[in-house]
Protein backbone atom coordinates (compact mmCIF):
# COMPACT_ATOMS: atom_id res chain seq x y z
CA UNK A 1 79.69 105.89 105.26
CA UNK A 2 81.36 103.06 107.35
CA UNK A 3 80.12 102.45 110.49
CA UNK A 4 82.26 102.70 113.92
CA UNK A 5 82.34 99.05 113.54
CA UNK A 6 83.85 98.13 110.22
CA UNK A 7 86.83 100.85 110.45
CA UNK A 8 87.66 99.15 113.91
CA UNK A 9 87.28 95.72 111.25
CA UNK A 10 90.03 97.26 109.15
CA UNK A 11 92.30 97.93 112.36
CA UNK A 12 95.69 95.95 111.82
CA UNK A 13 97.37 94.95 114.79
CA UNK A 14 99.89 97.26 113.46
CA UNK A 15 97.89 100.33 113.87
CA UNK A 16 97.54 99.38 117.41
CA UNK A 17 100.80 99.71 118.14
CA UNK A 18 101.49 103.00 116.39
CA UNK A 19 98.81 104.30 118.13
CA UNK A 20 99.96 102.76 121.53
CA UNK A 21 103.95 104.80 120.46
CA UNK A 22 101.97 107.92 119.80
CA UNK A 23 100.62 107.76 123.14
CA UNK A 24 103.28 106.89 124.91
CA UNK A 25 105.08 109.91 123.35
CA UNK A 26 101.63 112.04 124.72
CA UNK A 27 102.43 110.70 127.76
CA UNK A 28 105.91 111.80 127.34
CA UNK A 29 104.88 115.22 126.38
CA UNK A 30 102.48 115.71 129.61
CA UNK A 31 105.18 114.35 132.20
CA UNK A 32 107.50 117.34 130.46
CA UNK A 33 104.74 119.64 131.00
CA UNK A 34 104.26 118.43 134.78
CA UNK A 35 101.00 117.23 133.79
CA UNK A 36 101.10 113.75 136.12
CA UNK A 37 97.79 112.50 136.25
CA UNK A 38 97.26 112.72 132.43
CA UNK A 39 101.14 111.05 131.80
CA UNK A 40 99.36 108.46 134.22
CA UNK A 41 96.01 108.39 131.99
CA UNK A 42 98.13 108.06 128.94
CA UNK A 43 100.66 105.12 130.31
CA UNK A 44 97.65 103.40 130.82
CA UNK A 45 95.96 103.95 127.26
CA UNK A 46 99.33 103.45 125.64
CA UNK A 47 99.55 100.10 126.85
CA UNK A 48 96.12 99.05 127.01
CA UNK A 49 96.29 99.70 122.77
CA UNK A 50 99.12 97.41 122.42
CA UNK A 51 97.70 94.75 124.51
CA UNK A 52 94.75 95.44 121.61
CA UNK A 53 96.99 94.95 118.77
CA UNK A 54 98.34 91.63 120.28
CA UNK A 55 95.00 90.40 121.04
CA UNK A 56 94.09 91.07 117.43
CA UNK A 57 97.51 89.44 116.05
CA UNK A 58 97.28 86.56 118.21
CA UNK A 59 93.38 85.54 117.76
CA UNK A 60 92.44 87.16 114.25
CA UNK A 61 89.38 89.08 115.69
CA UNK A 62 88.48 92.41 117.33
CA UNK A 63 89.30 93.19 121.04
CA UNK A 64 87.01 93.29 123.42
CA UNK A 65 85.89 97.09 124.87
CA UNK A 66 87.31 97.06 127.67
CA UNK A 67 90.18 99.23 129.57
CA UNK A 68 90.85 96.10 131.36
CA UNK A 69 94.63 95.63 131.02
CA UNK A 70 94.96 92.46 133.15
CA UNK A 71 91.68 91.28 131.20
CA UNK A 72 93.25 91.46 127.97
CA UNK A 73 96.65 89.89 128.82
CA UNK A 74 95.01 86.96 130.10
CA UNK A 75 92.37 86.66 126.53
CA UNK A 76 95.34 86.53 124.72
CA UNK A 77 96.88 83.60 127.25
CA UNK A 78 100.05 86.13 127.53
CA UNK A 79 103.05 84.63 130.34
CA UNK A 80 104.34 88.23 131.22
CA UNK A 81 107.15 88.46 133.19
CA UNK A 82 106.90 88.87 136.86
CA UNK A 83 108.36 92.67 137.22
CA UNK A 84 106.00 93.61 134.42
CA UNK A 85 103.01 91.84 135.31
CA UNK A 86 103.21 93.65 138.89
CA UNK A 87 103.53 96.68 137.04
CA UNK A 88 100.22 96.20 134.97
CA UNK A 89 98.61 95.50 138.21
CA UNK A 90 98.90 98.66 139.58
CA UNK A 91 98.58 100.63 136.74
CA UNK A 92 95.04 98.50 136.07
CA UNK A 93 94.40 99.50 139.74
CA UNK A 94 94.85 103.52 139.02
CA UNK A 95 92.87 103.61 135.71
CA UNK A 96 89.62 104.87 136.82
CA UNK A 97 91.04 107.17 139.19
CA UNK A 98 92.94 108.97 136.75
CA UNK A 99 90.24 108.76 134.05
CA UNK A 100 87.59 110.26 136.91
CA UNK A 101 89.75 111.90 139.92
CA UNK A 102 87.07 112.04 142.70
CA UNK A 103 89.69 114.16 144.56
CA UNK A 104 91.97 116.35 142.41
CA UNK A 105 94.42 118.07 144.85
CA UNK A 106 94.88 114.27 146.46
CA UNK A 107 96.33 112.72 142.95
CA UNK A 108 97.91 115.80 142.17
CA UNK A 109 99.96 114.90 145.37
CA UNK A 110 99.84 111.00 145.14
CA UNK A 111 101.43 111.10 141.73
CA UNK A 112 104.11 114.00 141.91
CA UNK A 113 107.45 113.45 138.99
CA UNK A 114 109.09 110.79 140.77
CA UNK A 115 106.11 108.25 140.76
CA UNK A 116 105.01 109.37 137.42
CA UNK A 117 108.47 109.15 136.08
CA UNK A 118 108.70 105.80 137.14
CA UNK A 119 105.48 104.76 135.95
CA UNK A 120 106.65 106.57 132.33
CA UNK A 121 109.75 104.53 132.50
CA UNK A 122 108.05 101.47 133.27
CA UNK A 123 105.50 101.32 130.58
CA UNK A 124 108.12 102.34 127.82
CA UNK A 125 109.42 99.05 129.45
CA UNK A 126 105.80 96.81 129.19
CA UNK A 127 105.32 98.49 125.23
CA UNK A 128 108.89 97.42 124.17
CA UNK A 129 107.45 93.47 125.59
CA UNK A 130 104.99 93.84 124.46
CA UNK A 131 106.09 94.86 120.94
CA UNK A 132 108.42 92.19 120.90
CA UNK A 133 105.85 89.54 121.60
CA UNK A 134 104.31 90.68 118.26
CA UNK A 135 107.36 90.69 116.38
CA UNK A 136 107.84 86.46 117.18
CA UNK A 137 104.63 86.01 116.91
């Protein structure tokens, strides 16, 4: 039996970013069912995979474990646009909250369908970069 390890050794930066679509599509899926805070979660996740799959295009070894988005953009020495780079900020900045809520009925009201929606739109946005950064790699 392989160990966690080697089947994250066989991970192709590839698989990364079907993983990071499938998410996005989750996150997709929960926004439709009005389920913000997990759309949120998923945004986050979604992105955080691709940045994986880059990081293990771009320098031929595993990524690190870490949910760190801004971490990982920076390892792999990335020059994101501006409007983007904002964007990964804050999402970054809303990770642990939405992985742990410490107050449910206050996210349930801070992210409500237009923030979410924009923060759906706006990943879709960072993936397709992202994705493209692969590509002419």
């Amino acid at each position: 039996m392989l160990s966690g390890e080697n089947i994250l050794d066989n991970k192709r930066s590839e698989e990364w970013f079907d993983q990071a679509k499938y998410d996005i599509d989750v996150a997709e899926f929960m926004f439709g069912g009005g389920r913000y805070i997990y759309t949120v979660f998923m945004c986050h996740l979604s992105i955080e995979k691709a940045l994986k799959g880059l990081y293990h295009q771009r320098l031929d070894e595993l990524p690190p474990k870490t949910h760190n988005l801004l971490y990982l953009a920076e390892k792999i020495g990335l020059e994101i646009p501006q409007d983007l780079y904002d964007f990964i900020f804050i999402l970054n900045r809303v990770s642990i909250p939405t992985r742990y809520p410490d107050n449910l009925k206050r996210m349930l009201k801070d992210y409500d369908k237009a923030k979410t929606d924009s923060i759906l739109q706006n990943s879709k946005k960072v993936i397709k970069w992202l994705e493209d950064q692969l590509i002419s790699s």
